[in-house]
Protein backbone atom coordinates (compact mmCIF):
# COMPACT_ATOMS: atom_id res chain seq x y z
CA UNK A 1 143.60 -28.72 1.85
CA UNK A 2 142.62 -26.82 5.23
CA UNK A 3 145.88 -25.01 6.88
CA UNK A 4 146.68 -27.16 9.54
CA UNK A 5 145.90 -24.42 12.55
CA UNK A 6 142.52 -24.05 11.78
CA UNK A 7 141.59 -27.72 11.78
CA UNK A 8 142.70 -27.53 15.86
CA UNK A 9 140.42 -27.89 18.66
CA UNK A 10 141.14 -26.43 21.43
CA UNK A 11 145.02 -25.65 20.29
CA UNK A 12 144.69 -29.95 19.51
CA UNK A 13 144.88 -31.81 16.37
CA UNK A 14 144.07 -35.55 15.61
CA UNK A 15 145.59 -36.92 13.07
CA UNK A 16 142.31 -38.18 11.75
CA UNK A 17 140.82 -34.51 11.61
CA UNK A 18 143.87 -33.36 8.90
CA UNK A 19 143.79 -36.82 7.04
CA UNK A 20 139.57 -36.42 6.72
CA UNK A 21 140.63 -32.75 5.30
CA UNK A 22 142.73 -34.25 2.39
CA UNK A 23 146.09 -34.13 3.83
CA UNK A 24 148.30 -36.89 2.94
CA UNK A 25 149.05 -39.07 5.30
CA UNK A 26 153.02 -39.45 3.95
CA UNK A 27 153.11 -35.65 3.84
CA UNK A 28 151.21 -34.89 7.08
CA UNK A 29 153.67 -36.28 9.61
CA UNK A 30 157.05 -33.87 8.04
CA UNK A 31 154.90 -30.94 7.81
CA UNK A 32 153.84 -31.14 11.72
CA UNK A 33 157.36 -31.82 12.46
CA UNK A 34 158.61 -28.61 9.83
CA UNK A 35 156.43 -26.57 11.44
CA UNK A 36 156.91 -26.97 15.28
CA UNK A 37 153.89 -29.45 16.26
CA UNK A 38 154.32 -31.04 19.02
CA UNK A 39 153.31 -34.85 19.63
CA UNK A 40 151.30 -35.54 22.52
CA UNK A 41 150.44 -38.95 22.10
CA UNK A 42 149.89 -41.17 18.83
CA UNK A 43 146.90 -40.00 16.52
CA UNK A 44 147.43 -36.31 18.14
CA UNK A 45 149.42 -33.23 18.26
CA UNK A 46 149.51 -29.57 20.00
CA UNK A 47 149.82 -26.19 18.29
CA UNK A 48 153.33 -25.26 17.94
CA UNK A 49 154.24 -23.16 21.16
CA UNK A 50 150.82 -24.44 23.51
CA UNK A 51 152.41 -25.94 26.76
CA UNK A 52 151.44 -29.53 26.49
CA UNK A 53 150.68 -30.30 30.76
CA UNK A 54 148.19 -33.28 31.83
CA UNK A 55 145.18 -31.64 31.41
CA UNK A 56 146.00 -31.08 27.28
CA UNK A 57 146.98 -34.98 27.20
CA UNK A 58 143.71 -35.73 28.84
CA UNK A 59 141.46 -33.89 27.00
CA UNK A 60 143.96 -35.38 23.66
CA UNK A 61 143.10 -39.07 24.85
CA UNK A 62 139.57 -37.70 25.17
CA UNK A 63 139.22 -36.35 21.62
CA UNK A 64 141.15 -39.93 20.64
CA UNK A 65 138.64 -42.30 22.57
CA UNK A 66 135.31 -40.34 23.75
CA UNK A 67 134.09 -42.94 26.16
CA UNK A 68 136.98 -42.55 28.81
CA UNK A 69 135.95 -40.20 31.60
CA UNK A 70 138.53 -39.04 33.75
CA UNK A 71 138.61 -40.95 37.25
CA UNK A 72 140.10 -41.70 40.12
CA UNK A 73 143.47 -39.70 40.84
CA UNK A 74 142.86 -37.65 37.86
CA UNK A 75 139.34 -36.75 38.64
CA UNK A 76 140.92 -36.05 42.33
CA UNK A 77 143.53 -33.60 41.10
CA UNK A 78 140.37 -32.24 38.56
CA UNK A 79 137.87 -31.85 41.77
CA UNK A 80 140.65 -30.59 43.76
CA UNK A 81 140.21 -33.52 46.57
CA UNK A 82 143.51 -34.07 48.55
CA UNK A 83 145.30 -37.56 48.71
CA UNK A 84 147.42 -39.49 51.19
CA UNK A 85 150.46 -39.75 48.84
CA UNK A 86 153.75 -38.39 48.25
CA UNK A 87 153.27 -37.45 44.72
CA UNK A 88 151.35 -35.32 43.29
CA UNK A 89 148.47 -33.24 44.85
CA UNK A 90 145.44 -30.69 43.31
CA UNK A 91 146.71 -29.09 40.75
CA UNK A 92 149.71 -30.92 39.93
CA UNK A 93 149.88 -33.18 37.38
CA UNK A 94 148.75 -36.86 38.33
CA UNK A 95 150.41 -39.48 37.05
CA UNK A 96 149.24 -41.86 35.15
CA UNK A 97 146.34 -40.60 34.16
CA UNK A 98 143.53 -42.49 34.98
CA UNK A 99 139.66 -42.81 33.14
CA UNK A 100 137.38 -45.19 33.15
CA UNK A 101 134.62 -46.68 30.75
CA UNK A 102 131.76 -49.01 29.89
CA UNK A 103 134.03 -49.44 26.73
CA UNK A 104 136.46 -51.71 25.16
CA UNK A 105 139.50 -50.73 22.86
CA UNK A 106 143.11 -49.75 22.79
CA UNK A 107 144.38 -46.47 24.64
CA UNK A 108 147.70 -44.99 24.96
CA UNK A 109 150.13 -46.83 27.31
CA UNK A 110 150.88 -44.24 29.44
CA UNK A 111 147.41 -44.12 31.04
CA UNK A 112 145.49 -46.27 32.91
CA UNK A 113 142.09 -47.46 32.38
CA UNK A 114 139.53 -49.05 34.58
CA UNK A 115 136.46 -50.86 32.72
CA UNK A 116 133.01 -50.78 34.41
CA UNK A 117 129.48 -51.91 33.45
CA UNK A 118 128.28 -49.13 36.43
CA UNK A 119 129.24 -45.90 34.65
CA UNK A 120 126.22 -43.58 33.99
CA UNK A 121 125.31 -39.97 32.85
CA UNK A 122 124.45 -39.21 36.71
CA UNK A 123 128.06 -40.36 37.57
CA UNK A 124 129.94 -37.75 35.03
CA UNK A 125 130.19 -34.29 34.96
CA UNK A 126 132.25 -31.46 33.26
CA UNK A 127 135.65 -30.05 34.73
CA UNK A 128 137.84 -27.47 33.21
CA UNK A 129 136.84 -28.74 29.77
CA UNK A 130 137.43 -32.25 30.45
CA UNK A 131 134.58 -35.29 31.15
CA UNK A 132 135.28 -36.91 34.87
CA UNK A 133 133.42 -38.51 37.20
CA UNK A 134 131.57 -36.45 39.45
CA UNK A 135 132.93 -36.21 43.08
CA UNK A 136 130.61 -38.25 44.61
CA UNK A 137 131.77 -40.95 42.34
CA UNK A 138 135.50 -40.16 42.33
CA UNK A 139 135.90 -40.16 46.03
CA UNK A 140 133.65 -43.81 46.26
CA UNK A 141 136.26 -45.17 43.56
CA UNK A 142 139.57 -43.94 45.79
CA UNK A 143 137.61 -44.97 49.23
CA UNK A 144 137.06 -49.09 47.73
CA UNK A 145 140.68 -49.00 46.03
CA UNK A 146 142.54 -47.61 49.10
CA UNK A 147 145.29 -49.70 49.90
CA UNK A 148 145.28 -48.22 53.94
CA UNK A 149 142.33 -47.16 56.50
CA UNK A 150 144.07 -43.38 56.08
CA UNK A 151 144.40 -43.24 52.49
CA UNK A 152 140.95 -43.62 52.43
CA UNK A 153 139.37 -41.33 55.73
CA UNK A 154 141.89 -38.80 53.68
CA UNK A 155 140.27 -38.58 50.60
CA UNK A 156 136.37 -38.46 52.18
CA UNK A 157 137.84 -35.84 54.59
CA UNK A 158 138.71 -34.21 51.69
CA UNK A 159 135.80 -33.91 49.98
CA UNK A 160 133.16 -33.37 52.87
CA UNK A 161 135.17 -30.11 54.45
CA UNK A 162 135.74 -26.67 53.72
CA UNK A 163 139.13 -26.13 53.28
CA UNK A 164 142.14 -24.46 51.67
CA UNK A 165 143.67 -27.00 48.72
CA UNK A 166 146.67 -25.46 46.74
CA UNK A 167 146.26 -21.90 47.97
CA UNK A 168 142.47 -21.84 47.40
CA UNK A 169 139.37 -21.75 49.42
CA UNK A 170 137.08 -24.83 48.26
CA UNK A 171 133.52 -25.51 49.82
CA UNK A 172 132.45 -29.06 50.68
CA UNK A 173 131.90 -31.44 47.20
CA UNK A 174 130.09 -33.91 49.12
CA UNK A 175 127.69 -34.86 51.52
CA UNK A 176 127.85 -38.09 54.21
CA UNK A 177 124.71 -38.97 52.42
CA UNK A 178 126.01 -38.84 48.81
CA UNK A 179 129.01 -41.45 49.70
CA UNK A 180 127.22 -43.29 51.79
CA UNK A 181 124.90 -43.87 48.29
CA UNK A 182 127.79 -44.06 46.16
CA UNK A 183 129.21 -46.94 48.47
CA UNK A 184 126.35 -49.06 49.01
CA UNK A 185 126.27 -51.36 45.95
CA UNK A 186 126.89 -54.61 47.75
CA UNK A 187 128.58 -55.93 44.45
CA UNK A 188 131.30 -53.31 43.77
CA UNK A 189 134.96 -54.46 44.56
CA UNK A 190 136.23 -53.06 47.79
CA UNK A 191 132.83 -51.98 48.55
CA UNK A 192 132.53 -53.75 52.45
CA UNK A 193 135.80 -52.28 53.52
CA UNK A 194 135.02 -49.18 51.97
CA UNK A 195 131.52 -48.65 53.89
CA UNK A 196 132.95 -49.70 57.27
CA UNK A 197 135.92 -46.78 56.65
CA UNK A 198 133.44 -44.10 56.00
CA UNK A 199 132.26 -43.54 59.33
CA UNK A 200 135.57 -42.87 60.66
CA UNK A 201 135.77 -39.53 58.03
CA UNK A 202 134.64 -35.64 59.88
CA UNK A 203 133.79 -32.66 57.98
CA UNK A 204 136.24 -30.53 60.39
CA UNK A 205 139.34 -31.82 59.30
CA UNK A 206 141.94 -29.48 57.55
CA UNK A 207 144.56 -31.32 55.72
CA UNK A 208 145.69 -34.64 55.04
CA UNK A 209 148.14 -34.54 58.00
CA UNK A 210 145.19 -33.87 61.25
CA UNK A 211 143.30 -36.73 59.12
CA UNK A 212 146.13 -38.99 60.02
CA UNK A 213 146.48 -37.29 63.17
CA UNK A 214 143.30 -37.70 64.54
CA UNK A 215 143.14 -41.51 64.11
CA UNK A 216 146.25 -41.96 65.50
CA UNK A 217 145.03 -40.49 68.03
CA UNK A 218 141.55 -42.91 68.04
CA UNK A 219 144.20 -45.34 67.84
CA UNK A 220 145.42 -44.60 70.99
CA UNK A 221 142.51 -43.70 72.86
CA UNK A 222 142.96 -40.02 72.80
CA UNK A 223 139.51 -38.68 71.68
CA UNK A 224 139.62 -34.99 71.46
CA UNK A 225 136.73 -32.57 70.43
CA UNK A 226 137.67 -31.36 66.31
CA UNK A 227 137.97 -28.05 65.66
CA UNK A 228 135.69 -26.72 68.50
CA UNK A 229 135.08 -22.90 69.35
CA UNK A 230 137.25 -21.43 71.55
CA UNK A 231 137.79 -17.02 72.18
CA UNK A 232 140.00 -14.92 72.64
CA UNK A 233 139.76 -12.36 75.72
CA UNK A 234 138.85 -9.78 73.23
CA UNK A 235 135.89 -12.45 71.98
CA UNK A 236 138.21 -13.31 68.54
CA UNK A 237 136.68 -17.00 67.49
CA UNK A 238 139.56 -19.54 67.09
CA UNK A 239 139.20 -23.18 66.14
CA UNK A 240 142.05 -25.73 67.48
CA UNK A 241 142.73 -28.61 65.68
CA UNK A 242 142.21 -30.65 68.43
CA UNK A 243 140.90 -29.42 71.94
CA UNK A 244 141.05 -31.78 75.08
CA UNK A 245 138.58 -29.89 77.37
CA UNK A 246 139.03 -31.02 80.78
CA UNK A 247 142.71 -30.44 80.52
CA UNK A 248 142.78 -27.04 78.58
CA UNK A 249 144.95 -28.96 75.80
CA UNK A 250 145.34 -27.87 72.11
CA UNK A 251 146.85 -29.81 69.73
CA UNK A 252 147.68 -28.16 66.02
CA UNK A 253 148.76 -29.79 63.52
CA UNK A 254 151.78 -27.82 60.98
CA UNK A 255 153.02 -28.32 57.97
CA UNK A 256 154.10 -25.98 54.94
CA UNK A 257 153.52 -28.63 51.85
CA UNK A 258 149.77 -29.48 53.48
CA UNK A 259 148.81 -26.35 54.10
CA UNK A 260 149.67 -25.35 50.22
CA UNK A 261 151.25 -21.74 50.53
CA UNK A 262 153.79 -19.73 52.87
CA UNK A 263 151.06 -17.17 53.42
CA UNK A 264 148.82 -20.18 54.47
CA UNK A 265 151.74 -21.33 56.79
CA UNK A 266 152.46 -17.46 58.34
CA UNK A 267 148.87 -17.89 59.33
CA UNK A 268 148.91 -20.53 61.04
CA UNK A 269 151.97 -19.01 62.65
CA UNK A 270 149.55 -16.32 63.75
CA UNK A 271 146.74 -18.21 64.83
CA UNK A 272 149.15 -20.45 66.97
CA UNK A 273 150.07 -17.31 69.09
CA UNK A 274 146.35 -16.13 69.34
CA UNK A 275 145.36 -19.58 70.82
CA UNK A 276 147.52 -18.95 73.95
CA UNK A 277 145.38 -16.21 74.73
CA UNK A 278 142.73 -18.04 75.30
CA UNK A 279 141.48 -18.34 79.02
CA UNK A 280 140.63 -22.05 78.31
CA UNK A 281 143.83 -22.95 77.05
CA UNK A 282 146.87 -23.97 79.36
CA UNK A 283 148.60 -25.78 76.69
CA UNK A 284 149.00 -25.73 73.52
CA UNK A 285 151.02 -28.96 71.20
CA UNK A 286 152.29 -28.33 67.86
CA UNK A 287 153.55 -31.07 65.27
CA UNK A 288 154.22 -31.14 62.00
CA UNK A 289 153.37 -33.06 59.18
CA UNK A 290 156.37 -35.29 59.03
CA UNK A 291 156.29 -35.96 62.61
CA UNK A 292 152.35 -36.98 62.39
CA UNK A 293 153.35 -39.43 59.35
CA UNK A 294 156.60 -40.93 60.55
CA UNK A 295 156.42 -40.29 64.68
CA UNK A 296 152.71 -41.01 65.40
CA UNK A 297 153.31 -42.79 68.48
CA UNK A 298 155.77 -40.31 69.65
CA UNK A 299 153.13 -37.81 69.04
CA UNK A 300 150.12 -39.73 70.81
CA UNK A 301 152.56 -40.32 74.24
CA UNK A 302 154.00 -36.64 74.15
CA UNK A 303 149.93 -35.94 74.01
CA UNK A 304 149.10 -38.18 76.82
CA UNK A 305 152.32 -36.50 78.76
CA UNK A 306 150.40 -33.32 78.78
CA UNK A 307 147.04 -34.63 80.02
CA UNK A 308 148.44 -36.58 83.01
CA UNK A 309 150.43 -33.47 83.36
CA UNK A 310 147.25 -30.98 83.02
CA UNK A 311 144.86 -33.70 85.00
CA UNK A 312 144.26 -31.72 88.12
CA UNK A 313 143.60 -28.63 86.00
């Protein structure tokens, strides 16, 4: 019989590996347990000492059942795309964990699986060692199963900007063009609702919070230019979150936990006090996050306030 170690992959073992090996199967469960393995789900077990997080129980349930490809939040956590929720975000562990497949069988309780007859090779890719849907597909699947208009603008935000998510700079995953193709089966569930959202997503949001901001703002008629150009006297470039022209009016949205790090917050800080010396900027608005998701029509009057205030600017 093989030592148990070196039958691993990846610091994993499946049951079936060490049973194929010649391990009994009434001798195989006390030895794991003598030795310090730890169980990660039925059928498979981690190296004694390996921190077991998400990403080792998905790529477990992967070595268990190769036809489930990480999706949906899971893929979004993988891809580092930002969601409207109160649990986790990039780089925290999602839960449950979600795949999908063309497949049938059983899988593990704790996850949760979505069956699909449209699941191809062009759909999938490889992230951090683990199969998931590519980002195209992952943001189409959260866009048609979006229980809210900004749960859904949120994720394709996401994806089509240039932002910081979790401390780190991330380019663009998408294209308009690539979701607009990923949503325009007419026989997908959610798909109608889904293709009349898309056009209310922009490339220059920042986080999840000027997202919801700026179609609360729609909401109310407020229509201000995103993340325009504005300098400095010295000729610095700054871009507001929001920028009413004719009124000299900036509106910036805070927010520690959406802008992912205190350094990420201190320069915000810092690029708030810049912005007042601009010579096109009279005013400037700040909210945070929790006032943008529980205030939003306190936030749209106070901004009207300063326009009829400003108007003969």
């Amino acid at each position: 019989m093989y030592e148990l170690v070196t039958l691993a992959r990846g610091g994993v073992l499946l049951t079936v590996w060490a049973l194929a090996a010649g391990w009994p199967r009434g001798r195989l469960d006390g030895r794991l347990r003598a030795d310090g393995w730890q169980r990660i789900c039925r059928g498979a077990w981690a190296v004694p000492g390996k921190e077991v997080d998400w990403r080792v129980r998905a790529g477990a349930v992967q070595l268990l059942r190769p036809d489930l490809v990480c999706s949906h939040h899971t893929a979004a956590a993988l891809h580092r795309i930002e969601l409207l929720t109160a649990g986790p975000q990039p780089g925290q562990p999602p839960t449950p964990l979600h795949f999908t497949t063309r497949g049938s069988g059983s899988s593990p309780g704790w996850i949760r699986v979505h069956r699909t007859s449209a699941l191809t090779d062009r759909d999938c890719s490889v992230r951090r060692g683990l199969r998931v849907t590519s980002p195209a597909r992952t943001v189409a699947d959260l866009i048609r199963a979006a229980a809210t208009r900004e749960a859904a603008v949120v994720v394709a935000d996401s994806a089509l900007s240039r932002r910081f998510v979790a401390g780190l700079r991330r380019d663009p995953l998408v294209d308009r063009e690539q979701l607009a193709a990923e949503l325009a089966s007419p026989h997908r569930p959610g798909g109608p609702q889904a293709r009349r959202r898309l056009p209310l997503a922009h490339p220059g949001s920042g986080s999840p919070a000027e997202t919801v901001a700026r179609l609360r703002m729609r909401d109310a008629g407020l229509h201000p230019e995103i993340q325009p150009t504005l300098h400095t006297p010295t000729g610095h470039p700054l871009h507001p979150d929001f920028y009413f022209r004719a009124a000299g009016l900036a509106v910036e949205i805070e927010g520690f936990a959406f802008h992912g790090t205190r350094q990420a917050h201190e320069r915000d800080i810092h690029r708030f006090n810049t912005l007042q010396t601009c010579p096109s900027i009279h005013r400037v608005l700040r909210f945070t996050a929790r006032e943008v998701f529980t205030h939003p029509d306190r936030m749209t009057r106070t901004i009207r306030e300063a326009l009829d205030a400003l108007g003969g600017r």
